[in-house]
N, C-alpha and C. Protein backbone atom coordinates (compact mmCIF):
# COMPACT_ATOMS: atom_id res chain seq x y z
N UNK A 1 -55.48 48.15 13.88
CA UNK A 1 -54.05 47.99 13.87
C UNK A 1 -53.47 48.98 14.87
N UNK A 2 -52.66 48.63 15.44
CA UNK A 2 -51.98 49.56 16.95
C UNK A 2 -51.11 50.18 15.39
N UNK A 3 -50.58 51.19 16.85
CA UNK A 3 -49.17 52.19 16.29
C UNK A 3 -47.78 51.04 16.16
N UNK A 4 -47.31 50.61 17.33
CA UNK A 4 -46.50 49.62 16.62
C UNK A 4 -46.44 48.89 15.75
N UNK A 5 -47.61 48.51 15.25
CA UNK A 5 -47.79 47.21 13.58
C UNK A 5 -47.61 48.11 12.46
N UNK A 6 -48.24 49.01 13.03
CA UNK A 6 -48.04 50.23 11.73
C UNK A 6 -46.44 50.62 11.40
N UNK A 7 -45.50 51.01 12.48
CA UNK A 7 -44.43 51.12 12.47
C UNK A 7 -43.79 50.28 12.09
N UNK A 8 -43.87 49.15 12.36
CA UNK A 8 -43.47 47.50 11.94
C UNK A 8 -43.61 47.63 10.10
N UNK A 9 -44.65 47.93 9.76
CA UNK A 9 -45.10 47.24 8.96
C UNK A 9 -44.56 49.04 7.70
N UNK A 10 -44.49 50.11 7.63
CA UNK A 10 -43.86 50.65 7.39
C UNK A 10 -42.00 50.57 7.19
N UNK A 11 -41.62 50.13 8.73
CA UNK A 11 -40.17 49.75 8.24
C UNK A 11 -39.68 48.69 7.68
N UNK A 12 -40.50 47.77 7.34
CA UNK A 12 -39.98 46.59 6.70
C UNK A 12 -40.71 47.08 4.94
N UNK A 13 -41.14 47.95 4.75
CA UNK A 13 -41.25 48.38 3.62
C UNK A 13 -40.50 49.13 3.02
N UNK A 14 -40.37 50.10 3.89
CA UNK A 14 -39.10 51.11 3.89
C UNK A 14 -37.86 50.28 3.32
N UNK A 15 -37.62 49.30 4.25
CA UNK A 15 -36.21 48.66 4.41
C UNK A 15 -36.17 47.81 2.59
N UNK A 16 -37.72 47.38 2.25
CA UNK A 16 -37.46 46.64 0.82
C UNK A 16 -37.34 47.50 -0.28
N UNK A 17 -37.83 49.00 -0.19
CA UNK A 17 -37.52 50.01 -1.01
C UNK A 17 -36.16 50.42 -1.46
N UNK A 18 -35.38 50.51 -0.30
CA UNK A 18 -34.61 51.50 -0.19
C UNK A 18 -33.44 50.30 -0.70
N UNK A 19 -32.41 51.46 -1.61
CA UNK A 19 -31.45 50.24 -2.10
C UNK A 19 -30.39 49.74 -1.17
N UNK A 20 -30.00 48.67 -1.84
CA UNK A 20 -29.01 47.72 -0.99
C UNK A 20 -27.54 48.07 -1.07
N UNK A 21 -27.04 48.36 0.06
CA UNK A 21 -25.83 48.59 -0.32
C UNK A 21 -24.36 48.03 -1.05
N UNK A 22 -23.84 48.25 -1.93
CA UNK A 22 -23.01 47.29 -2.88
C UNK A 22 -22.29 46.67 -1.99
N UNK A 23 -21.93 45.73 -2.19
CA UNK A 23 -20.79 45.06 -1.56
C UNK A 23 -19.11 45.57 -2.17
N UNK A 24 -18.42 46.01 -0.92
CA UNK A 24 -17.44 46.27 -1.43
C UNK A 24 -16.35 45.51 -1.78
N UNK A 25 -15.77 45.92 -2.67
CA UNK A 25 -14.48 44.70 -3.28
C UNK A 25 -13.71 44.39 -2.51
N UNK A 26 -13.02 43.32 -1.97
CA UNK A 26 -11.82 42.74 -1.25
C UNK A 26 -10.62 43.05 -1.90
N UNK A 27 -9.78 43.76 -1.31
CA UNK A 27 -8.38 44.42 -2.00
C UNK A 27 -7.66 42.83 -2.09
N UNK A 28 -7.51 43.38 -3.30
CA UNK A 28 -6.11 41.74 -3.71
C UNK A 28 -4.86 41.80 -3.35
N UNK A 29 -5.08 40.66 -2.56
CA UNK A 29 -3.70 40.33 -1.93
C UNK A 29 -2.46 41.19 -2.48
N UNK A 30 -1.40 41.51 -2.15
CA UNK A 30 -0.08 41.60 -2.64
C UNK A 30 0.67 40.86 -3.26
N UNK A 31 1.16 40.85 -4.11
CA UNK A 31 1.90 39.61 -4.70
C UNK A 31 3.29 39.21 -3.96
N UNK A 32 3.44 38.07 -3.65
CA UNK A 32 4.89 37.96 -3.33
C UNK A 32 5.92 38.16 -4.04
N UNK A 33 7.31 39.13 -3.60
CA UNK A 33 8.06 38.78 -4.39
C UNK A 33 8.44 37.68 -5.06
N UNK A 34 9.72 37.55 -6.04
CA UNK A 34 9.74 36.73 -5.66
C UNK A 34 11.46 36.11 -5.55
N UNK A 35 11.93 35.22 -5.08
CA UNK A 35 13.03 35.27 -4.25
C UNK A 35 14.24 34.94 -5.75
N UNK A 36 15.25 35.69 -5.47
CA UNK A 36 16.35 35.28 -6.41
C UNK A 36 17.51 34.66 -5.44
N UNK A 37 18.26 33.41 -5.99
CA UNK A 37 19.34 32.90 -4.85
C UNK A 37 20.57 33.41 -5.73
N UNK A 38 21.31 34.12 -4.69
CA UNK A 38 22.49 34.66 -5.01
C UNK A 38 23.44 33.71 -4.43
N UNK A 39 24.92 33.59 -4.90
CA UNK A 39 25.70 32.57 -5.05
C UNK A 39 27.39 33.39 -4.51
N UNK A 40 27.86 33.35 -3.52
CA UNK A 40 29.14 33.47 -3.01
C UNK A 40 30.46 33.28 -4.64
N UNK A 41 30.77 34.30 -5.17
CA UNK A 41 31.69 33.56 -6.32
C UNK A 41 32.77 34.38 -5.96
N UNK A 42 34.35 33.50 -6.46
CA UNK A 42 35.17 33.67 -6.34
C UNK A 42 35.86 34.41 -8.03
N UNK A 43 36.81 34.41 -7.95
CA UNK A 43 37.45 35.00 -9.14
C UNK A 43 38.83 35.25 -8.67
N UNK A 44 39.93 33.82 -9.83
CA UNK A 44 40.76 33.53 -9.40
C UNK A 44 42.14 33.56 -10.01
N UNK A 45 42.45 34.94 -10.16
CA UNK A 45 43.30 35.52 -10.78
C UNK A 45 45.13 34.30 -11.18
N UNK A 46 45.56 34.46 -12.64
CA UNK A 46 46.91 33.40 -12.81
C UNK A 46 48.11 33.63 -11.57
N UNK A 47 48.10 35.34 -11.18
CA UNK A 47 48.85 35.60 -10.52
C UNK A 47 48.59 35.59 -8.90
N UNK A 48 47.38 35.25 -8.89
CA UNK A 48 47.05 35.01 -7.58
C UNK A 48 47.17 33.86 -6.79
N UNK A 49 47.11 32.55 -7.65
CA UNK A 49 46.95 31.53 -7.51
C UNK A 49 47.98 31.22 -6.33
N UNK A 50 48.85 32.03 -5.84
CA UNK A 50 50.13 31.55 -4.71
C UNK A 50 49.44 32.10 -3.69
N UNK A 51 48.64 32.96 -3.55
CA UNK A 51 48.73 34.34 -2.67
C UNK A 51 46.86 33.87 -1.79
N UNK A 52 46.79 34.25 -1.07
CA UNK A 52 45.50 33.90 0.14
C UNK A 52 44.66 34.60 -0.06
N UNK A 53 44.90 36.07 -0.73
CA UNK A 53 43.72 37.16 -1.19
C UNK A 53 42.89 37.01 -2.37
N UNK A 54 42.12 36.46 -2.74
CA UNK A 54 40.85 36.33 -4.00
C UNK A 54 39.98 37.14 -3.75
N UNK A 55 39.45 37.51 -5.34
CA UNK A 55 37.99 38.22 -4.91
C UNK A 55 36.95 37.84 -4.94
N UNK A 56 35.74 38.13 -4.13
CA UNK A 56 34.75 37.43 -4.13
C UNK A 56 33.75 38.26 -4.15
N UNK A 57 32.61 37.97 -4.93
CA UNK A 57 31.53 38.87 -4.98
C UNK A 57 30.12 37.94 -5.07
N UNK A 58 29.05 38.53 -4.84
CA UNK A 58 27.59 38.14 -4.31
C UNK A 58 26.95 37.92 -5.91
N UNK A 59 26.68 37.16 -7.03
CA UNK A 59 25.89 37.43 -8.12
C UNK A 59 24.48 36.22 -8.06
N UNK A 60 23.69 36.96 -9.00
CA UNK A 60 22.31 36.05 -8.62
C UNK A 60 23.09 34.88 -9.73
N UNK A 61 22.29 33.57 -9.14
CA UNK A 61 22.83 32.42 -9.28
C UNK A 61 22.74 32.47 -11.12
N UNK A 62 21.49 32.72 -11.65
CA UNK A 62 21.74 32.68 -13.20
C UNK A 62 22.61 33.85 -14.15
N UNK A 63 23.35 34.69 -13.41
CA UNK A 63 24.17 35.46 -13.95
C UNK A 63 25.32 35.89 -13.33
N UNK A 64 25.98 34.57 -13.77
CA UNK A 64 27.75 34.51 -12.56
C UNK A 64 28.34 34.95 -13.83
N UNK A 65 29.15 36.25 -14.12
CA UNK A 65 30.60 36.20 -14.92
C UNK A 65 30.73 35.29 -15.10
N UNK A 66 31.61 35.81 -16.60
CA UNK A 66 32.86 34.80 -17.04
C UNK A 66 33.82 34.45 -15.89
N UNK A 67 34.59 33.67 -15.62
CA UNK A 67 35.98 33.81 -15.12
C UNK A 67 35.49 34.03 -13.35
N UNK A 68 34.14 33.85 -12.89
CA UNK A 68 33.75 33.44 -12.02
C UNK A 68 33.17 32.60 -11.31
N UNK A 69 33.53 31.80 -9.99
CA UNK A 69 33.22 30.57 -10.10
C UNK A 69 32.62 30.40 -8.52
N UNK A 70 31.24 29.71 -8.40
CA UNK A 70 30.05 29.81 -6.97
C UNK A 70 31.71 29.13 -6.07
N UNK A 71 31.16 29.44 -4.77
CA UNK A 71 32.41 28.58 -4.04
C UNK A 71 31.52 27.62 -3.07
N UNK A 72 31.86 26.53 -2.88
CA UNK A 72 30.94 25.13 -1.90
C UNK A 72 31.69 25.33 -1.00
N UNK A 73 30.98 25.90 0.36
CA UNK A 73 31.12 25.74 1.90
C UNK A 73 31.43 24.01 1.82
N UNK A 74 32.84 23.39 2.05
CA UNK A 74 32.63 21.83 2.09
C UNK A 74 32.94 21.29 4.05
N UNK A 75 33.67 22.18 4.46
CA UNK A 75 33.93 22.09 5.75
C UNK A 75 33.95 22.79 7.02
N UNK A 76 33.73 24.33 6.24
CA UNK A 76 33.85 25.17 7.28
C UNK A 76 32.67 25.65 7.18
N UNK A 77 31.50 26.22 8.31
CA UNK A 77 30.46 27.33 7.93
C UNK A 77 30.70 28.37 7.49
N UNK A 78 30.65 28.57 5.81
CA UNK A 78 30.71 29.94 5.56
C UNK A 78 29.43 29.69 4.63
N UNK A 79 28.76 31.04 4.69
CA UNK A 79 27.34 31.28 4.08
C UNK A 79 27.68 31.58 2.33
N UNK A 80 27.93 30.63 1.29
CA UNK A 80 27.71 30.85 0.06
C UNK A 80 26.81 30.87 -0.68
N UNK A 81 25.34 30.56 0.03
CA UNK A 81 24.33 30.99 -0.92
C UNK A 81 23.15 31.45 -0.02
N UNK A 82 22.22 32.48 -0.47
CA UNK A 82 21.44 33.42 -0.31
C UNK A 82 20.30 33.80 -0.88
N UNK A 83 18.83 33.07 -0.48
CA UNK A 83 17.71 33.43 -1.15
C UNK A 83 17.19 34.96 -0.43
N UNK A 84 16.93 35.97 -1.64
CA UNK A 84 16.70 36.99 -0.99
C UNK A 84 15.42 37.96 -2.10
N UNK A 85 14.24 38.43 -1.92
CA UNK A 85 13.31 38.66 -2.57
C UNK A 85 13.94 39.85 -3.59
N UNK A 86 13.23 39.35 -4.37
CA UNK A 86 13.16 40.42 -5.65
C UNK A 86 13.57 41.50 -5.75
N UNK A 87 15.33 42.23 -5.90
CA UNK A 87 15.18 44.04 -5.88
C UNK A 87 16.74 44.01 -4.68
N UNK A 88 16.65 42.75 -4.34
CA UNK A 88 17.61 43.00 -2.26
C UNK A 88 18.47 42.19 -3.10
N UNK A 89 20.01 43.16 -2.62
CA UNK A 89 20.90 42.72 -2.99
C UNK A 89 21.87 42.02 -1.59
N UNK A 90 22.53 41.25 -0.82
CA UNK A 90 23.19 41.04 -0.42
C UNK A 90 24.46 42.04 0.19
């Protein structure tokens, strides 16, 4: 047997001895937030009803006040609703 077969034949022994290295875990994904749609609402005071100034505030769509009401963009572009992730307020 030469010196190389010997070497050969040593490292492929070596190599079945010696332990295998674990496989390491794949980090889990991130979760997506996840998105809440907030809703343009108005609130439309008895004494206001003459006057051009209303108030309007940003609430997520399943928790609009009492006495507040979403407003429908019907003709003009104005942005009344807003999907925005989990935590982000408008």
């Amino acid at each position: 047997m030469s010196n190389d077969e010997i070497e050969v034949r040593d490292a492929v022994r070596w190599s079945a001895l010696s332990p295998k290295p674990e496989p390491r875990p794949e980090p889990k994904p991130k979760p997506k937030p996840e998105l809440v749609t907030w809703r343009r609402c108005v609130r439309i005071e008895p004494l206001e009803i003459g006057s051009r100034a209303f108030l309007v505030e940003w609430y997520p769509s399943g928790n609009i006040p009492e006495h507040w009401y979403p407003i429908e963009a019907q003709s003009q572009p104005v942005e009344t609703v807003k999907q925005l992730p989990e935590g982000q307020e408008p």
